[in-house]
Structures are given as C-alpha cells and as structure tokens.
N, C-alpha and C. Protein backbone atom coordinates (compact mmCIF):
# COMPACT_ATOMS: atom_id res chain seq x y z
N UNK A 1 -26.12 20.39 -17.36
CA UNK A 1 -24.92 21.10 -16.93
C UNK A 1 -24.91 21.25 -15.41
N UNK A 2 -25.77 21.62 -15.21
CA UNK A 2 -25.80 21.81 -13.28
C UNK A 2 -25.85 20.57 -12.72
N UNK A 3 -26.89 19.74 -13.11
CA UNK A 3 -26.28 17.97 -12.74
C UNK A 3 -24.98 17.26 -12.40
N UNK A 4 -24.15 17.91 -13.70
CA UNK A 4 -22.98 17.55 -13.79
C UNK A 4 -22.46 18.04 -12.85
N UNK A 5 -22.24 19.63 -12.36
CA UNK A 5 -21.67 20.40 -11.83
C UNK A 5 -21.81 20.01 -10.41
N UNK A 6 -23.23 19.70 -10.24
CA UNK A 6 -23.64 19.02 -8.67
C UNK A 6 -22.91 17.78 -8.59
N UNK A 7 -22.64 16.69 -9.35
CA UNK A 7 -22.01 15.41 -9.65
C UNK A 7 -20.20 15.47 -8.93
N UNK A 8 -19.69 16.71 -9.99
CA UNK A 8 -18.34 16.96 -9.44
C UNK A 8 -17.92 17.43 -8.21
N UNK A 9 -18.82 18.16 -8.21
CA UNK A 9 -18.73 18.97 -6.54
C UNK A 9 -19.12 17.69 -5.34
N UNK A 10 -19.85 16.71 -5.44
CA UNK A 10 -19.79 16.15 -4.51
C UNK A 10 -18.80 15.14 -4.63
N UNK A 11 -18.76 14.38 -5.84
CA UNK A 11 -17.36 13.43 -5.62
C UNK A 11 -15.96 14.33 -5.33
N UNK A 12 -15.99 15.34 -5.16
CA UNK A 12 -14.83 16.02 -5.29
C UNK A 12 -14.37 16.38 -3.50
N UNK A 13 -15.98 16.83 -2.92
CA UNK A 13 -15.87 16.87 -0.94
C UNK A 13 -15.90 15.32 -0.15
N UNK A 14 -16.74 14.26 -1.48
CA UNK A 14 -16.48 12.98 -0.41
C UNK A 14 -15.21 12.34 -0.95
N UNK A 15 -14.07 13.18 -1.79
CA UNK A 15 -12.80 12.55 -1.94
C UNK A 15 -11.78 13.29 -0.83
N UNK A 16 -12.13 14.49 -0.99
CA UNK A 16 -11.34 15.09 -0.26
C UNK A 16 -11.65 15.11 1.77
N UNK A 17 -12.69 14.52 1.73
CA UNK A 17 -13.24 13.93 3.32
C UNK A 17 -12.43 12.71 3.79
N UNK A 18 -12.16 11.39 2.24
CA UNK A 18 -12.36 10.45 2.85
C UNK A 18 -10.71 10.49 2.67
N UNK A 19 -9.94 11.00 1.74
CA UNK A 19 -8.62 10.98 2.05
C UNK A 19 -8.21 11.85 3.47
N UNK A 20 -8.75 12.86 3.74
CA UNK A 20 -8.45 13.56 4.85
C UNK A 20 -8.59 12.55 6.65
N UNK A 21 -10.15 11.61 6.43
CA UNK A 21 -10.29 11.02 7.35
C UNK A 21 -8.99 9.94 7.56
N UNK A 22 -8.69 9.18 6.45
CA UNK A 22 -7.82 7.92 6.63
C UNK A 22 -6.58 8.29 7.79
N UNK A 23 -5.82 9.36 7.81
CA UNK A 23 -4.80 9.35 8.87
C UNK A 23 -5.34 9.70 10.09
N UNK A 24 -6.38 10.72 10.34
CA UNK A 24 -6.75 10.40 11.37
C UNK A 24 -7.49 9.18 12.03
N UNK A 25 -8.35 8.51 11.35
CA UNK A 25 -8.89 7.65 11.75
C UNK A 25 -7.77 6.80 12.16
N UNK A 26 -6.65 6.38 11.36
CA UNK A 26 -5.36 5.28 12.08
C UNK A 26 -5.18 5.94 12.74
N UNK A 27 -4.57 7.08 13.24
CA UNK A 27 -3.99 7.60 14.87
C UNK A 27 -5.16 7.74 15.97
N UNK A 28 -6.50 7.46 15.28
CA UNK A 28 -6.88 7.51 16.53
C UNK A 28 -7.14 5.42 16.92
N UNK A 29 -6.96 4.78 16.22
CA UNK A 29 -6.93 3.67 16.48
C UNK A 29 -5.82 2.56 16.96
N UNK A 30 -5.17 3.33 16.21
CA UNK A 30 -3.53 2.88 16.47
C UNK A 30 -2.77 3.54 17.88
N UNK A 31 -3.29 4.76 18.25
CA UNK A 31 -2.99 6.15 19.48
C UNK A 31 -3.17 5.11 20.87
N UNK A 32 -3.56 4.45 20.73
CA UNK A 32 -4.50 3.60 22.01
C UNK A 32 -3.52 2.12 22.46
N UNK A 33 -3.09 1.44 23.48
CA UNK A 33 -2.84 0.25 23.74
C UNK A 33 -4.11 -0.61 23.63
N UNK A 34 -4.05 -1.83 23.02
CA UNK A 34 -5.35 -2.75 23.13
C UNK A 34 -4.81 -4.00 24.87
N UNK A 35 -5.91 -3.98 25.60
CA UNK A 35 -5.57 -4.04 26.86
C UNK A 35 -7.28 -5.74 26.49
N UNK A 36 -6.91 -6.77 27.22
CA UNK A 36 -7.44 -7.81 27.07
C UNK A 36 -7.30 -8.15 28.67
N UNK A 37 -7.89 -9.42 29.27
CA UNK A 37 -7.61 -9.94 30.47
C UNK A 37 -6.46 -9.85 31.39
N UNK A 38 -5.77 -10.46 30.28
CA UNK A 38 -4.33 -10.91 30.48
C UNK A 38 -3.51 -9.81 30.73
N UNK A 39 -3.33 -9.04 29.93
CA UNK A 39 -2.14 -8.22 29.40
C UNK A 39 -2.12 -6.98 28.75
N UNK A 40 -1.58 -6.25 27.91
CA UNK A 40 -1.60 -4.85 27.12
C UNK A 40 -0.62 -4.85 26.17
N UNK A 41 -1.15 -4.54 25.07
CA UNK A 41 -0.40 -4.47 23.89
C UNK A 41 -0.07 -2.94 24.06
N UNK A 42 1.36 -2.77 23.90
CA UNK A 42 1.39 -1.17 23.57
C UNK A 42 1.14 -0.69 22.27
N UNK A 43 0.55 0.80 21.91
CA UNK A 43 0.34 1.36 20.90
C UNK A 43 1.29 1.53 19.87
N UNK A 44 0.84 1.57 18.67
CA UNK A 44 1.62 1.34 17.50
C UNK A 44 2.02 3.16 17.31
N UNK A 45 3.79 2.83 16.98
CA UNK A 45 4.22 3.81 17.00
C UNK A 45 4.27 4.83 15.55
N UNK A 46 3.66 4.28 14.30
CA UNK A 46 3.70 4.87 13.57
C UNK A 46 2.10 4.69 12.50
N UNK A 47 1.00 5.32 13.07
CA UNK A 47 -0.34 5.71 12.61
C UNK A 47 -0.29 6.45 11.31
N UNK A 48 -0.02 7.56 10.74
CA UNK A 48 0.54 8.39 9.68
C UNK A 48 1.37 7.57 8.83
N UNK A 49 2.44 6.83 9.55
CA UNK A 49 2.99 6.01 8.20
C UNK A 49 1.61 4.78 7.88
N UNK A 50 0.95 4.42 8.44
CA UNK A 50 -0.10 3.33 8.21
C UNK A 50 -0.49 4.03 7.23
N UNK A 51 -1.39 5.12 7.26
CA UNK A 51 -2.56 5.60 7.09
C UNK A 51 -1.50 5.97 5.00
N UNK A 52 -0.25 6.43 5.47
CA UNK A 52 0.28 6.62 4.16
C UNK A 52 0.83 5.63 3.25
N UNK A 53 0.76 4.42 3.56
CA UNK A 53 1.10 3.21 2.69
C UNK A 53 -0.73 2.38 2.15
N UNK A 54 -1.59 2.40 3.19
CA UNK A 54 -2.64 2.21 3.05
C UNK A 54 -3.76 3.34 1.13
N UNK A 55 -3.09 4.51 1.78
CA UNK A 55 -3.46 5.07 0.64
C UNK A 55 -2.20 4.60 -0.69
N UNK A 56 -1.17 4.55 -0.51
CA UNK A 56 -0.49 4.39 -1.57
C UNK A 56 -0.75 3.05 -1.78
N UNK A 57 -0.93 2.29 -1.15
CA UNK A 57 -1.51 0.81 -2.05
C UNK A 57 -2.26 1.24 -3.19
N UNK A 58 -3.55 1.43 -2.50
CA UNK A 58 -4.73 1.71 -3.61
C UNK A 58 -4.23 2.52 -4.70
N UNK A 59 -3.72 3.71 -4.53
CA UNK A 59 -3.37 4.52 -5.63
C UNK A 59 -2.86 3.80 -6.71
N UNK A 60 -1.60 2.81 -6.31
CA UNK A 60 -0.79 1.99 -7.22
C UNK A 60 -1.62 0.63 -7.64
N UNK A 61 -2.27 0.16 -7.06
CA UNK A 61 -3.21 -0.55 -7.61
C UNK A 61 -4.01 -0.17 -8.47
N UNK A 62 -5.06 0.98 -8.14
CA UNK A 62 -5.63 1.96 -9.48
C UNK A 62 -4.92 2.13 -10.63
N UNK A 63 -4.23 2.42 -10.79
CA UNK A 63 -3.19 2.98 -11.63
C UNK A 63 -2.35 1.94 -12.56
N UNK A 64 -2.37 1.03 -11.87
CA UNK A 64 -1.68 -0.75 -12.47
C UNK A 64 -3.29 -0.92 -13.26
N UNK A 65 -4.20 -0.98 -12.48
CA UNK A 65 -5.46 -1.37 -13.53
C UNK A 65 -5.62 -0.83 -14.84
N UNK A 66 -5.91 0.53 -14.43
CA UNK A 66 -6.06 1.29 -15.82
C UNK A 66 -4.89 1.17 -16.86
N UNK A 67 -3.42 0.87 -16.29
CA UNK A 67 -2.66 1.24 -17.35
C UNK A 67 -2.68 -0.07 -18.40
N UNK A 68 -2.85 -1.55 -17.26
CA UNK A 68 -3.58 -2.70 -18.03
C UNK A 68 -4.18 -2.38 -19.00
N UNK A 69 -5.87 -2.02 -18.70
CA UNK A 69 -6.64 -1.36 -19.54
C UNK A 69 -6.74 -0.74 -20.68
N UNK A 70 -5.50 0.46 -20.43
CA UNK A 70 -5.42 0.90 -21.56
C UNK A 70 -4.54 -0.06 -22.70
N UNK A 71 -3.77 -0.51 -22.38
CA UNK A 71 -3.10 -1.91 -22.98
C UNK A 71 -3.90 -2.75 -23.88
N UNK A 72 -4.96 -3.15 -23.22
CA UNK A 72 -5.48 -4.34 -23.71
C UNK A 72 -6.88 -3.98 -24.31
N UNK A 73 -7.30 -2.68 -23.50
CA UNK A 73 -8.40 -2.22 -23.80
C UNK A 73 -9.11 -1.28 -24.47
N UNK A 74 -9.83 -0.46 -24.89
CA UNK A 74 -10.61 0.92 -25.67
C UNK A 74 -9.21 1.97 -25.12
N UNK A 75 -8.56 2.99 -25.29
CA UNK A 75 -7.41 3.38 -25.23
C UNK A 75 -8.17 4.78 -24.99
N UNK A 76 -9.36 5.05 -25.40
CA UNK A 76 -10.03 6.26 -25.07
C UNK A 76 -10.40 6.56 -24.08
N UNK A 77 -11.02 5.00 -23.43
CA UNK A 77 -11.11 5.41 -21.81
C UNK A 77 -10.29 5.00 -20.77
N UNK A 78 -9.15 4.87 -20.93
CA UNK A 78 -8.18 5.34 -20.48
C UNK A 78 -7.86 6.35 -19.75
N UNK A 79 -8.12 6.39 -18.02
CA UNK A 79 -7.55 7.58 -17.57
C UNK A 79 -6.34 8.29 -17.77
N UNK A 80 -5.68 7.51 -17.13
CA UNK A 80 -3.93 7.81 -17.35
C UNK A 80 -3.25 8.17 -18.32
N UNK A 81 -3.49 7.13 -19.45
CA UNK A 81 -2.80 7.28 -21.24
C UNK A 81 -3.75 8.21 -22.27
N UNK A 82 -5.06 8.40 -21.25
CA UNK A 82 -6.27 8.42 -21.98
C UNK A 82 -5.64 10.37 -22.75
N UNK A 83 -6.44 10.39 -23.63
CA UNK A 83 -6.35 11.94 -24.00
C UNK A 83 -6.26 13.10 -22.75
N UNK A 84 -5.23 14.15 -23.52
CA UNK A 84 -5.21 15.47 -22.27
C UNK A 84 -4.80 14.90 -21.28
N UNK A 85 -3.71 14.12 -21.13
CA UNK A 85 -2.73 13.59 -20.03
C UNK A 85 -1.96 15.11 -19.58
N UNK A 86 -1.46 15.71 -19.78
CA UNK A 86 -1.31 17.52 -19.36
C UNK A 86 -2.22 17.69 -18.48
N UNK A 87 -3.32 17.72 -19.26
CA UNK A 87 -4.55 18.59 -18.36
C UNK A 87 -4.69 17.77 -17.08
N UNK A 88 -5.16 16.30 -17.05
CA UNK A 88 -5.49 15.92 -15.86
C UNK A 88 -3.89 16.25 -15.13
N UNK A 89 -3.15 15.76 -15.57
CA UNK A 89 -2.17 15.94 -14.50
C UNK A 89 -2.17 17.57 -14.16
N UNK A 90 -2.05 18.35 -14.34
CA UNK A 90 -1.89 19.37 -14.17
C UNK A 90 -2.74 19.92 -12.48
N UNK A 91 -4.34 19.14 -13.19
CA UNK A 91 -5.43 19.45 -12.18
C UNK A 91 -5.12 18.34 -10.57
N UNK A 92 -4.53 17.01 -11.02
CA UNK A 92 -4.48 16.31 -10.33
C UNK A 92 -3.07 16.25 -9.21
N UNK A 93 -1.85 16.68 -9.75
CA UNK A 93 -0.73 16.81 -9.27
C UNK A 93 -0.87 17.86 -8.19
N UNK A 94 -1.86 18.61 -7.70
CA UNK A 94 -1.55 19.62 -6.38
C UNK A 94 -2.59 18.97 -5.35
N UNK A 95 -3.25 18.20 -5.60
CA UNK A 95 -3.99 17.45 -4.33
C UNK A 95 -2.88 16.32 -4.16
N UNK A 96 -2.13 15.25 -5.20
CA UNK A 96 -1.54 14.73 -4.88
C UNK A 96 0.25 14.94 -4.30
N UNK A 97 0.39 16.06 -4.39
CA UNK A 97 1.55 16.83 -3.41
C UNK A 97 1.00 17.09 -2.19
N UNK A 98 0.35 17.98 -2.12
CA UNK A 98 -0.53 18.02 -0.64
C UNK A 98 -0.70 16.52 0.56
C-alpha cells in the first residue's frame, strides 16, 4: 500500500513538472532571435501556442491508441472505455481544464 502510494505521488509531481515545464521551456527558446554569421532570424511570435499544440498532439495521439486498443483489444485495460469512465474523468477533467 505505501509502495503504491509512493508510486502515485511521484508519477503524479513528474506529470505535473513536465506539463508545467513544456511552455516555458518553448518561450524561453522561441523568446530569443537565432543570430548566425550572416544574419538574424527574428523570434517566434507565438511560444505558448507551440508549447499548446505540442501537448495536444500527444494527448490525441494517446487517446487514438488506446481507443484502437480497446477496439481490437482486452476491453478491461482500456483506459478510456475501460471501467469507471465517471470516475477517471471526474479525477482527470480539472488538471485537464487547468
């Protein structure tokens, strides 16, 4: 039980780290002109929209997999379709508003 509990708690701070890092990390990469010999590229004017299509790829890619999955596959392990579709959503829908 505490294993577990240690298990959730950390996938739960390195999810909520690594979604938090992604927009900053593009504005601080994107924030910058890239400057070469020659010339200067000016900075990209929209970092936050990067950083928010970048995550919505993956999400919709995840989500295309599993629903495959559950299709073709064991229907139990199934995130999405899987049992207590309420519950996860319930738990999952206020990080993904945020």
């Amino acid at each position: 039980q505490l294993l577990w509990r240690l298990k959730v708690a950390t996938a739960t701070v390195i999810f909520c780290l690594s979604v938090s890092a992604v927009p900053i990390y593009n504005k601080l990469v994107f924030a910058q002109g890239v400057c070469d010999g020659t010339g200067c590229l000016r900075k990209y004017p929209y970092p936050v929209a990067t950083a928010f299509l970048q995550l919505a790829l993956v999400s919709l890619v995840l989500a295309l997999v599993n629903t495959i999955g559950h299709f073709c596959c064991d229907r139990n392990q199934s995130w999405i379709f899987g049992p207590h579709f309420r519950y996860k959503l319930r738990h999952v829908a206020p990080v993904g508003i945020l």
